[in-house]
Protein backbone atom coordinates (compact mmCIF):
# COMPACT_ATOMS: atom_id res chain seq x y z
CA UNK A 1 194.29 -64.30 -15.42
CA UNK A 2 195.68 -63.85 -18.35
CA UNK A 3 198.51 -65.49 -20.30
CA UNK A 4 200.69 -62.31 -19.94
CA UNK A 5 201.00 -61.86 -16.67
CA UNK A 6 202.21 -64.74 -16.14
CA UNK A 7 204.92 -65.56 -18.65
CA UNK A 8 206.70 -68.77 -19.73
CA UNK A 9 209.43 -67.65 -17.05
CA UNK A 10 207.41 -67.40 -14.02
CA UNK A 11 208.70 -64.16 -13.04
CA UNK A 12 206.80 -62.53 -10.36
CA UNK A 13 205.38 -59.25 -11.14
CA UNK A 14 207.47 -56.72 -9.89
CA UNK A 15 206.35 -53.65 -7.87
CA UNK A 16 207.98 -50.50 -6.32
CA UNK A 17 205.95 -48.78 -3.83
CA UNK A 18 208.06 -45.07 -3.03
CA UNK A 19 207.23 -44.39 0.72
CA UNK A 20 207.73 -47.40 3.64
CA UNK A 21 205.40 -45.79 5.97
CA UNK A 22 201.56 -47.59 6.43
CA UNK A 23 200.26 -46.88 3.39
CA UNK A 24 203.19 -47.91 1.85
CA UNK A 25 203.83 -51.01 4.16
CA UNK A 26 200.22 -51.88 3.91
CA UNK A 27 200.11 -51.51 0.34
CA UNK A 28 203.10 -54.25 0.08
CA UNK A 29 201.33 -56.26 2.53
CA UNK A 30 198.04 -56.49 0.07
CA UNK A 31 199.94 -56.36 -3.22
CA UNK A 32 202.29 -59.70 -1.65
CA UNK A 33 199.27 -61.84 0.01
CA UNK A 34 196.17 -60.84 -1.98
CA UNK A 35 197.35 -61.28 -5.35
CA UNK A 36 196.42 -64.24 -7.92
CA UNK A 37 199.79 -63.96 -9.20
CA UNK A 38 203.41 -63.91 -7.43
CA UNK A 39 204.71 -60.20 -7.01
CA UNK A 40 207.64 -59.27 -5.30
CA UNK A 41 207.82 -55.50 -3.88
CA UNK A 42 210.94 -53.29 -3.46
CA UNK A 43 209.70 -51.06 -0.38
CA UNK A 44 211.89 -47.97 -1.00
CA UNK A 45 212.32 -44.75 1.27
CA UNK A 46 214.57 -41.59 1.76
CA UNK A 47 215.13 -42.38 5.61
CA UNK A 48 217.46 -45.15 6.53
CA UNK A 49 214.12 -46.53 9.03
CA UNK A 50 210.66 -47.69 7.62
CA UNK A 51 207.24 -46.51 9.04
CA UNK A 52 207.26 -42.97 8.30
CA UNK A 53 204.31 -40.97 10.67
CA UNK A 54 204.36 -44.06 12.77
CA UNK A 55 207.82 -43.19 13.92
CA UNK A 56 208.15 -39.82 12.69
CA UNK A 57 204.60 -38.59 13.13
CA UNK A 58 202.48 -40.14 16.67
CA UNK A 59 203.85 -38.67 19.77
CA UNK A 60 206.71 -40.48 21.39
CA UNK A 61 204.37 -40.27 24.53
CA UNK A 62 201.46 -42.46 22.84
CA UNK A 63 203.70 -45.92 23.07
CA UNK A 64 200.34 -47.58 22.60
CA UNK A 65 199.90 -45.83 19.15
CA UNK A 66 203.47 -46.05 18.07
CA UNK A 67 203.15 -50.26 18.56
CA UNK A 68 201.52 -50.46 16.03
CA UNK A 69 205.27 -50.50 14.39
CA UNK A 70 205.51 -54.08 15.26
CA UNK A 71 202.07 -54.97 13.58
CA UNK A 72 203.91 -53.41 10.36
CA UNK A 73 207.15 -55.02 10.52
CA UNK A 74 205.29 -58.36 10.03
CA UNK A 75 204.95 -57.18 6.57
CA UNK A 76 208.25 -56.54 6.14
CA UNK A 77 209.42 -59.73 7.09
CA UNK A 78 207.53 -61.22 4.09
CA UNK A 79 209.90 -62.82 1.66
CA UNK A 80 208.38 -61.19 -1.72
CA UNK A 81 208.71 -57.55 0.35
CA UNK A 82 212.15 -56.14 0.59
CA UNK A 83 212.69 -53.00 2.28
CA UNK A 84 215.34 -50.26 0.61
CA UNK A 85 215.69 -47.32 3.01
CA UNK A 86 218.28 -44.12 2.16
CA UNK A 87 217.23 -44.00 -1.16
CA UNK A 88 215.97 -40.74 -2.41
CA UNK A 89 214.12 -41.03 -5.65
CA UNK A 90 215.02 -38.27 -8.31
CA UNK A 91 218.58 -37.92 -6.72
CA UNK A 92 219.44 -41.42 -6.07
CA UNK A 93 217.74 -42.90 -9.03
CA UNK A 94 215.26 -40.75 -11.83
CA UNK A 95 211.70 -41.82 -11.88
CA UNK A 96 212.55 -43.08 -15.11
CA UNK A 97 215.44 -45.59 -14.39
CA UNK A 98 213.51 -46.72 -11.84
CA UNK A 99 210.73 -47.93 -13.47
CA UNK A 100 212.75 -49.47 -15.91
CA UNK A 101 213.48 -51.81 -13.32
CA UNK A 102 210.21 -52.79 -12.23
CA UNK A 103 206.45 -53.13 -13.88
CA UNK A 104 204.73 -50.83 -11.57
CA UNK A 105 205.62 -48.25 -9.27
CA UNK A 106 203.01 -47.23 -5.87
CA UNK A 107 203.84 -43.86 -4.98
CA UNK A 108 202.67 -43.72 -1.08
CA UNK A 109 205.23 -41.17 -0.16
CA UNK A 110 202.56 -38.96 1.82
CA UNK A 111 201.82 -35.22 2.61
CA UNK A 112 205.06 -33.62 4.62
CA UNK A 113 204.67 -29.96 3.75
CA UNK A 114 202.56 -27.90 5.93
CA UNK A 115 199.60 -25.29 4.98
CA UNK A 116 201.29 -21.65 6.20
CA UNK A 117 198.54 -19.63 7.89
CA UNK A 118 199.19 -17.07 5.22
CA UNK A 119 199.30 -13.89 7.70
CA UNK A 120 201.87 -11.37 8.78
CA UNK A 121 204.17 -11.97 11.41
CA UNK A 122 204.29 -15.88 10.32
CA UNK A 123 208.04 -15.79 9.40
CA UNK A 124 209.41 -13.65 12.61
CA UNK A 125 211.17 -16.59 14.61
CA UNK A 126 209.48 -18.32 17.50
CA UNK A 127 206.83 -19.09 14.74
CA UNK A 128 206.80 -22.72 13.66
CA UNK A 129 204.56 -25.36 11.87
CA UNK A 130 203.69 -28.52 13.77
CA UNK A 131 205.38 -30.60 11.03
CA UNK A 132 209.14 -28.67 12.39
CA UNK A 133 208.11 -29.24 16.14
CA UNK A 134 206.99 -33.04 15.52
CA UNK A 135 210.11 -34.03 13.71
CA UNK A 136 212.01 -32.53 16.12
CA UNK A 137 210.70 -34.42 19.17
CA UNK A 138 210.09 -37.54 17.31
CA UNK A 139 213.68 -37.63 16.17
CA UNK A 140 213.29 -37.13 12.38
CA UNK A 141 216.73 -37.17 10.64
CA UNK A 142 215.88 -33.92 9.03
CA UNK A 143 214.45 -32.01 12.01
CA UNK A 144 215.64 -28.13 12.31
CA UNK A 145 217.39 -29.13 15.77
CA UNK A 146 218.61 -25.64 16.10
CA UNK A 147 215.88 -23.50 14.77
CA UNK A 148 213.49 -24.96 17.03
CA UNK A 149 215.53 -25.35 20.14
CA UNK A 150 216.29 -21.58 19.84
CA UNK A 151 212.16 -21.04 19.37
CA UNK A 152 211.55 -22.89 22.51
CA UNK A 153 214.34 -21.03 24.46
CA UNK A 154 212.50 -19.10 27.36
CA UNK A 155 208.96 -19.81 26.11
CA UNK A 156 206.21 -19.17 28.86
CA UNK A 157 203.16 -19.15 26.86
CA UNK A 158 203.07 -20.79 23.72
CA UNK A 159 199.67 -20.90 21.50
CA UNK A 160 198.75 -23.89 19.05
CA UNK A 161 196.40 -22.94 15.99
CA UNK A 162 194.43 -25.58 14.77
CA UNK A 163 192.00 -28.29 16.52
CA UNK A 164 192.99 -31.25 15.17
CA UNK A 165 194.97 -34.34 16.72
CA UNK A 166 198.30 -32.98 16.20
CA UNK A 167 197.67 -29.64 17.36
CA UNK A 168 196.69 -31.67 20.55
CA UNK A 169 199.58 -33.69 20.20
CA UNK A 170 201.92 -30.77 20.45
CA UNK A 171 199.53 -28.82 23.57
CA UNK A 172 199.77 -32.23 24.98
CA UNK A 173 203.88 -32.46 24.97
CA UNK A 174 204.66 -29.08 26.02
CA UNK A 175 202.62 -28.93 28.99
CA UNK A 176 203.54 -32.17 30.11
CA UNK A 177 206.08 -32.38 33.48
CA UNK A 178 209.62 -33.87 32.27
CA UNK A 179 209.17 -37.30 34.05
CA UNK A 180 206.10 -37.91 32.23
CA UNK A 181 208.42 -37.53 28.73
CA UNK A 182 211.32 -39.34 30.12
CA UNK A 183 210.31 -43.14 29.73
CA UNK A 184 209.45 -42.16 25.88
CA UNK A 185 212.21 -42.70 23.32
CA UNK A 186 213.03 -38.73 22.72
CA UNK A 187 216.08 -38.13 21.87
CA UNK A 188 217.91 -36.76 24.57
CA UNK A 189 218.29 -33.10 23.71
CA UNK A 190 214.96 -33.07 22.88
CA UNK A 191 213.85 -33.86 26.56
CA UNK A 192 216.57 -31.65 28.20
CA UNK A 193 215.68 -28.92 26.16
CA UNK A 194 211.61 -29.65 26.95
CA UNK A 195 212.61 -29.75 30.43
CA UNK A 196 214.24 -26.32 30.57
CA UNK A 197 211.49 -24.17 28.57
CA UNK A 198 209.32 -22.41 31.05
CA UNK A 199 205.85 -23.41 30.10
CA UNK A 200 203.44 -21.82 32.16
CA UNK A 201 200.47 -21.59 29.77
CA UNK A 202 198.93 -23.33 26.45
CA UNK A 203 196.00 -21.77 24.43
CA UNK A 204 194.96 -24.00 21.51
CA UNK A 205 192.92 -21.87 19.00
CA UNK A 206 189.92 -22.93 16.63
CA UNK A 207 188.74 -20.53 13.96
CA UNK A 208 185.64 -21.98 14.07
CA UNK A 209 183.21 -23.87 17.33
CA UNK A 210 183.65 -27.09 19.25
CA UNK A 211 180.97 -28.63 16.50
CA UNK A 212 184.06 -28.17 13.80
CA UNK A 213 186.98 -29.60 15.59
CA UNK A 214 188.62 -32.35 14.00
CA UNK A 215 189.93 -33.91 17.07
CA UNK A 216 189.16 -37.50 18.34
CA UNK A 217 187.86 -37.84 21.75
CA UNK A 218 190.41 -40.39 22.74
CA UNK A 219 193.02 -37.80 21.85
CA UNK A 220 191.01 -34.96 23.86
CA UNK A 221 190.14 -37.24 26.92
CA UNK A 222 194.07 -37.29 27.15
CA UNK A 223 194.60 -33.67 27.93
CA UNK A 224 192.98 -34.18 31.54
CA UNK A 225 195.27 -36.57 32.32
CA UNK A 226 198.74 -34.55 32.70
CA UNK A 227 200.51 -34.24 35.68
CA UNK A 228 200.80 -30.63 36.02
CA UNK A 229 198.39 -29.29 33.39
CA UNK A 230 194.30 -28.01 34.08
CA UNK A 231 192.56 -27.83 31.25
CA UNK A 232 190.61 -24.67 30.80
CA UNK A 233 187.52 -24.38 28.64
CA UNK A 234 185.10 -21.26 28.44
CA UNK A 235 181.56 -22.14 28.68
CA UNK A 236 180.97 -19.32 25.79
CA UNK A 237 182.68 -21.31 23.68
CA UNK A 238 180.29 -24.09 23.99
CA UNK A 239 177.24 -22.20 22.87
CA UNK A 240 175.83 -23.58 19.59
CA UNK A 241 173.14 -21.87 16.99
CA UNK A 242 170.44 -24.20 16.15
CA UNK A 243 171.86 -25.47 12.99
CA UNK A 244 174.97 -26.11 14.82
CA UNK A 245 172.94 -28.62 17.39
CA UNK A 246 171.51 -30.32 14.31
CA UNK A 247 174.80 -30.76 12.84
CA UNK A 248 176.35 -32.44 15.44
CA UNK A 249 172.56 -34.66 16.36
CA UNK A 250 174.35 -37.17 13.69
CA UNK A 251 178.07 -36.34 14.49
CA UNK A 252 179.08 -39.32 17.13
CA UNK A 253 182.67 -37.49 17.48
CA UNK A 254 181.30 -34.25 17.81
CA UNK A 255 178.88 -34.98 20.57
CA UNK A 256 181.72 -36.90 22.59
CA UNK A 257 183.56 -33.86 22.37
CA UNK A 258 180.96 -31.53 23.27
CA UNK A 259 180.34 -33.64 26.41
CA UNK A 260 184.08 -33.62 27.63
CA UNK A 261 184.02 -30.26 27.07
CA UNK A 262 181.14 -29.05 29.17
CA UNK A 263 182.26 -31.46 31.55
CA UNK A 264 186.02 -28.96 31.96
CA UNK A 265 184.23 -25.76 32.03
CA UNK A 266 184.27 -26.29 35.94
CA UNK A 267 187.70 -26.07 35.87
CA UNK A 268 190.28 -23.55 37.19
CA UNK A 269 193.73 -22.32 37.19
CA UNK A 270 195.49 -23.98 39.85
CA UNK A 271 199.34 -22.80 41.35
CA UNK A 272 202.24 -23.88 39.87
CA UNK A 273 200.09 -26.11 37.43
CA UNK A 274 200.43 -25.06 33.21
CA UNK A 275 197.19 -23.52 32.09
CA UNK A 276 195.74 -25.22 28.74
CA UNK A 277 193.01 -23.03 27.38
CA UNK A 278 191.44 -24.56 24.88
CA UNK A 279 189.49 -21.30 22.49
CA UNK A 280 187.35 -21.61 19.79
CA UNK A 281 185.85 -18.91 17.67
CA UNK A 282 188.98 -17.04 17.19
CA UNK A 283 191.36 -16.97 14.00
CA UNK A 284 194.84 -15.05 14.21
CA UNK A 285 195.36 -12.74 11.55
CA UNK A 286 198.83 -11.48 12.55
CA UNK A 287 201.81 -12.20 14.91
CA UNK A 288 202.84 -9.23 16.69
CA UNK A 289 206.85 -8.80 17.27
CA UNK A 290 210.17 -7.84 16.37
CA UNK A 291 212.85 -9.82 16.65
CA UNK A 292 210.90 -12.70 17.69
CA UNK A 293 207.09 -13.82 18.38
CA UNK A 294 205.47 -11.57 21.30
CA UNK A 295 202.19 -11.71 20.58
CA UNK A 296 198.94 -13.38 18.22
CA UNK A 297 196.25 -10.78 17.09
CA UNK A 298 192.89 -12.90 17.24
CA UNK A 299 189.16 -11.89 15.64
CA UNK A 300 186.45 -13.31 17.12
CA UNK A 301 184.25 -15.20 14.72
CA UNK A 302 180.71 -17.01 14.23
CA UNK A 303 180.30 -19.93 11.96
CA UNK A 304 177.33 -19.47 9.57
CA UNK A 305 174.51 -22.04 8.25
CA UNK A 306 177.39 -23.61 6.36
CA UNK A 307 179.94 -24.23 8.68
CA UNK A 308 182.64 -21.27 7.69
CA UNK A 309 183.94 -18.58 10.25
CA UNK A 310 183.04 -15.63 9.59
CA UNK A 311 185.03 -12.34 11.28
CA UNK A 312 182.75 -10.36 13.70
CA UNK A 313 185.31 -7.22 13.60
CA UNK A 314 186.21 -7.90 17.53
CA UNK A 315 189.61 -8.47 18.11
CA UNK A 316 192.45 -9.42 21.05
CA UNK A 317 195.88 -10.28 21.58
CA UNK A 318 197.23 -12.61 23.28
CA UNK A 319 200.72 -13.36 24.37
CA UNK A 320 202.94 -15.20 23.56
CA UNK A 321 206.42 -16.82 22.92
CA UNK A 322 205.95 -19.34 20.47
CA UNK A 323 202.97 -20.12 18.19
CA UNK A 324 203.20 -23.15 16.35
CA UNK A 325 200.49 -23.74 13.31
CA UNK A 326 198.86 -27.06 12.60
CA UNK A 327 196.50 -26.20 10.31
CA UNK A 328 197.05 -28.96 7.68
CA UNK A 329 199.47 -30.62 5.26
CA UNK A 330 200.19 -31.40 1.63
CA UNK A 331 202.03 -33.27 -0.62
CA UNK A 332 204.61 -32.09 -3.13
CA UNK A 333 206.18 -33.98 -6.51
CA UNK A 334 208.70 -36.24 -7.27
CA UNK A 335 210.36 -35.17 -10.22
CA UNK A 336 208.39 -36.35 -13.07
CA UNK A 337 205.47 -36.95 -11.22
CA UNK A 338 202.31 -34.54 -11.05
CA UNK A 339 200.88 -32.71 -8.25
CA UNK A 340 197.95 -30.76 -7.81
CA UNK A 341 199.01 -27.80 -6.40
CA UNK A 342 195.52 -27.26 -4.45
CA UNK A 343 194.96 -30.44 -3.15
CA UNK A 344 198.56 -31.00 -2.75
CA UNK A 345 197.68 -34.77 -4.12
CA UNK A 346 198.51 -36.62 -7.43
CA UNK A 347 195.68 -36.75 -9.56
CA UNK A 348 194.08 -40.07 -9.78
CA UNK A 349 190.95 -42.56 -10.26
CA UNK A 350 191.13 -45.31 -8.23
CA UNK A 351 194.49 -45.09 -7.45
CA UNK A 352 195.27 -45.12 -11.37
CA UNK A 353 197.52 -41.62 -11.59
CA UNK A 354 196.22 -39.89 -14.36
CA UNK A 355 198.62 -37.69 -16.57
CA UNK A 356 196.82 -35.19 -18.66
CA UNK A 357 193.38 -36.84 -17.55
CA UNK A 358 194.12 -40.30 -18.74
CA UNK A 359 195.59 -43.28 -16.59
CA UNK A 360 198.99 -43.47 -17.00
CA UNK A 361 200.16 -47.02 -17.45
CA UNK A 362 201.68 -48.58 -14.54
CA UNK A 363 201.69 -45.34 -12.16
CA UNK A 364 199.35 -46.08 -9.19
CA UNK A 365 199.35 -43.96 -6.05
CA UNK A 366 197.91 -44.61 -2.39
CA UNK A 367 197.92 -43.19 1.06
CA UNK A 368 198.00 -39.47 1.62
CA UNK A 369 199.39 -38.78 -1.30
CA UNK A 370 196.63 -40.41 -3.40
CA UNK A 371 193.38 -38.99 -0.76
CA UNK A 372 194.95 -35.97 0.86
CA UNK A 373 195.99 -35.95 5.07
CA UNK A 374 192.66 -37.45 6.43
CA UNK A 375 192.17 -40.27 8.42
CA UNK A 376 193.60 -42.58 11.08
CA UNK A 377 196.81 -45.03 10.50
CA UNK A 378 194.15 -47.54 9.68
CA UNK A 379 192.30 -45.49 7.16
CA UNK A 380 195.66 -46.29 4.71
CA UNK A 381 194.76 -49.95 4.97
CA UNK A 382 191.50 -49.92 2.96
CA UNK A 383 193.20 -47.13 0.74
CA UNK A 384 195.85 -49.83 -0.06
CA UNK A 385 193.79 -52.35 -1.13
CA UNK A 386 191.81 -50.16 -3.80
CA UNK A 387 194.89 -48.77 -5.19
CA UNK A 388 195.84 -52.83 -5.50
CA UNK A 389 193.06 -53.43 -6.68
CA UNK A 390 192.81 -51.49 -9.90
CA UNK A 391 196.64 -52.37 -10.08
CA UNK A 392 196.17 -56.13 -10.06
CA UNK A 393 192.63 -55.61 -12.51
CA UNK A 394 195.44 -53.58 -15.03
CA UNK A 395 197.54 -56.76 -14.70
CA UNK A 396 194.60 -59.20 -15.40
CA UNK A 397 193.87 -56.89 -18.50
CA UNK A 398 197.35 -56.86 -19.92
CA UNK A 399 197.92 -53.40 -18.67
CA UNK A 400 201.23 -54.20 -17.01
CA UNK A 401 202.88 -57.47 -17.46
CA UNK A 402 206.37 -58.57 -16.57
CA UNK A 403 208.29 -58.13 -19.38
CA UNK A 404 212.13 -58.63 -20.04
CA UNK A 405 214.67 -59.22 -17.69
CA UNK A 406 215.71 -56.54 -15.30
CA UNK A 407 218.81 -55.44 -13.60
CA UNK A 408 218.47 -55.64 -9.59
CA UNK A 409 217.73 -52.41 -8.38
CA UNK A 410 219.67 -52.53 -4.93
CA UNK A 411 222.99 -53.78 -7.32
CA UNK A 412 222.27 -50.69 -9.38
CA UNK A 413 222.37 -48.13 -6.65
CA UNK A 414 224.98 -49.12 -4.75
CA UNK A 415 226.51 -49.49 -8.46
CA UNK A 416 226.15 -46.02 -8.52
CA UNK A 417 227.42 -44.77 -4.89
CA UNK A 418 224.32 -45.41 -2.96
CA UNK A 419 223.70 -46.49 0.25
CA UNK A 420 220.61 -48.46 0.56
CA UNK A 421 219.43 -50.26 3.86
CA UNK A 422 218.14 -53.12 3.97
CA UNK A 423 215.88 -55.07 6.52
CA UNK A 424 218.43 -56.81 8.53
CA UNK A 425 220.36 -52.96 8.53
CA UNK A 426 217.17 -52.03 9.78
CA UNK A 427 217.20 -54.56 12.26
CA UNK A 428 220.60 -53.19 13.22
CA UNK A 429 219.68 -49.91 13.72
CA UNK A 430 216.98 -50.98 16.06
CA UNK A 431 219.53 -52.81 18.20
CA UNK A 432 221.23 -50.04 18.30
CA UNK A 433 218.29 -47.43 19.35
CA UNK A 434 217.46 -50.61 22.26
CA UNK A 435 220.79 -50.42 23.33
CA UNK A 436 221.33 -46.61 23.89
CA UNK A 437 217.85 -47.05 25.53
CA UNK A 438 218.90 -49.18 27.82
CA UNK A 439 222.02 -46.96 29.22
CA UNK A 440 219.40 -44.69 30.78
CA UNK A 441 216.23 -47.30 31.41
CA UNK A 442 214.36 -46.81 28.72
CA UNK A 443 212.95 -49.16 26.23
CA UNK A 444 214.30 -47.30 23.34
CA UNK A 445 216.11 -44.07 22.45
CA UNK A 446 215.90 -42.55 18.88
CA UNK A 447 218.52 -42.16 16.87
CA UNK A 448 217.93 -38.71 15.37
CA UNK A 449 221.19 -38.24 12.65
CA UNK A 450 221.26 -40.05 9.76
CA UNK A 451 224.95 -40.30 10.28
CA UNK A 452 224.37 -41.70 13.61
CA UNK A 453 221.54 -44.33 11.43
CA UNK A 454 224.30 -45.53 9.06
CA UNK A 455 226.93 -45.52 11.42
CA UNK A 456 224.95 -48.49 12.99
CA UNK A 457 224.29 -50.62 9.89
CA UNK A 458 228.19 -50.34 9.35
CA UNK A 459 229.12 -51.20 12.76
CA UNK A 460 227.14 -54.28 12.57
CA UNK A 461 228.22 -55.47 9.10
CA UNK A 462 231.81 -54.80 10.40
CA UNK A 463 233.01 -51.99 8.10
């Protein structure tokens, strides 16, 4: 290491990473306990609670997924991380003023926009994105309460596009009976108005075949399991070309999911039980309505020697009340930061963001943000420790050094009106959620208003 970066003061190196979900948290976690050198971290985020798609994003009914909170809040109790929730960079504090507080800023503030299907009909209401419906029933401070309440008013059949783990994730909650939902920590309007929506049937559509889906098994395997749901799967559907069958030969998902599958297409509709079709080869090309979502206009498709659907001029409708798309996400800019407007990531080597093509100095960037929306919670831990890696290699090569003294960043915000929350305000708005839990048996109940968020922190701190 060089004399540099570690000067005659012995200050630590000092890091912001924008985002505390994993690939923030896990970016901390590497930056604090794998480098040569003391850093400190300042862990910032817009929400008042850390852990991002681990709160806001797995299912409130996957308890065994969403634990993996308290794996991540070991991190935060290190002493060189410190958390600093309700902080919104480019209102709170410019991009600029922030870094002149710090040597190095992460940037793992993910993907939260969704990909629009692009067709007509997508803006008539009772049309939503998964990314409204899962912040909604996972109690996100921002959630549309009353846009999608009013979507879900009524709804008998409801169709999902997209075949990937959230679009099973949202199947999964609205066809599932209201006591199975009411040990999770929903907010309560969210399970009352679950509870009264009608649903008698589920179709989850894939453009493309079986061989393509993007779910996991674990995540399929699940849908067979609801109380008052039969799965429904057309053997049709199943039918592969040759070049499909060797695609999937080396595919270990794919198989698994071709043999639960097969295994459903015994299956049928049973009284008084919701019906969840799950169709592939079919790709909407227009909602059908007037004042709201009656209908989805389907074409039938093949997938070619490459793996794209292509149209086969047959077409359908099917019914329905609600259609929610999950057909992707992507990330947008901070102020002053680039984004590729395709990719909907910031361009980067290694983590290194580069501004016109060349690394910018101190600007490193991990998570979805960095790689685009693929992979599993644990994907973000390997992601972290390249991005730290190049970081800490700039720092051994004089790239980024601390340098100067700096004003505390929390004294400078709340200097300036801010609110930031801290751990142990964190830890107070936990009690809090455990508490209102309690009142109806439950281990936990969200709190879903950021009002409701702060009004805990100041309760416990007494002002």
């Amino acid at each position: 290491m060089s004399d540099e970066t570690d000067p005659g003061d012995g200050r630590p190196l000092r890091v912001a990473v924008i985002g505390a979900g994993p690939a923030g948290i896990y970016t901390a976690e590497a930056l604090t306990r794998r480098a040569p050198v003391p850093v400190t971290v300042d862990l910032l985020d817009r929400l008042p609670t850390p852990f991002g798609l681990v709160r806001h994003g797995i299912a409130p009914d996957h308890p065994k997924m969403r634990a993996i909170r308290d794996t991540l809040h070991r991190a935060l109790d290190d002493p060189g991380v410190r958390f600093v929730g309700n902080v919104e960079v480019g209102t709170d504090i410019t991009l600029d003023d922030l870094r002149a507080h710090v040597d190095a800023v992460v940037y793992t503030y993910g993907a939260a926009l969704d990909r629009p299907l692009s067709i007509d009909g997508e803006d008539l209401p009772g049309s939503l994105a998964a990314t409204d419906l899962v912040a909604w029933y996972c109690g996100h401070p921002d959630a549309d309460r009353a846009r999608v309440e009013a979507s879900l008013e009524g709804v008998r059949r409801a169709v999902v596009v997209g075949v990937g783990n959230v679009a099973l994730d949202v199947a999964r909650v609205l066809a599932r009976a209201p006591q199975e939902l009411e040990p999770t920590d929903m907010p309560q309007h969210v399970l009352d108005a679950l509870a009264a929506a009608p649903v008698e049937e589920v179709t989850v559509l894939g453009r493309r075949g079986p061989a393509q889906a993007s779910f996991t098994t674990m995540e399929l395997r699940e849908l067979d399991g609801l109380e008052q749901a039969t799965v429904l799967v057309d053997p049709a559907d199943l039918e592969l070309s040759p070049a499909a069958e060797e695609r999937i030969a080396g595919d270990r998902n794919a198989t698994r999911n071709l043999a639960v599958l097969r295994e459903w297409t015994g299956h049928r509709p049973e009284p008084d039980r919701v019906r969840l079709h799950l169709r592939f080869h079919r790709r909407p090309v227009r909602l059908l309505g007037a004042d709201r979502v009656t209908g989805v206009e389907v074409e039938r498709t093949t997938v070619d020697d490459e793996g794209r659907a292509v149209g086969t001029g047959e077409y359908e409708v099917l019914p329905a009340d609600l259609v929610v798309r999950s057909v992707g996400y992507r990330g947008q800019g901070l102020p002053g930061l680039p984004v590729d407007q395709r990719s909907g990531t910031v361009p980067n080597e290694d983590g290194r963001v580069l501004r016109d093509g060349a690394p910018s100095a101190g600007e490193y960037v991990a998570g979805w943000i960095k790689r685009g929306p693929t992979g599993v919670v644990g994907t973000n831990k390997h992601d972290a420790r390249e991005t730290v890696a190049s970081l800490l290699a700039d720092a051994e090569a004089g790239v980024i050094r601390p340098s100067g003294d700096r004003d505390d960043l929390v004294q400078t915000l709340r200097a300036r009106g801010a609110e930031p929350v801290l751990l142990e305000d964190w830890r107070a708005i936990d009690a809090a959620e455990v508490a209102l839990g309690a009142t109806r048996g439950r281990a936990r109940t969200t709190l879903h208003e950021r009002e409701s968020l702060l009004s805990a922190v100041r309760a416990a701190a007494g002002r």
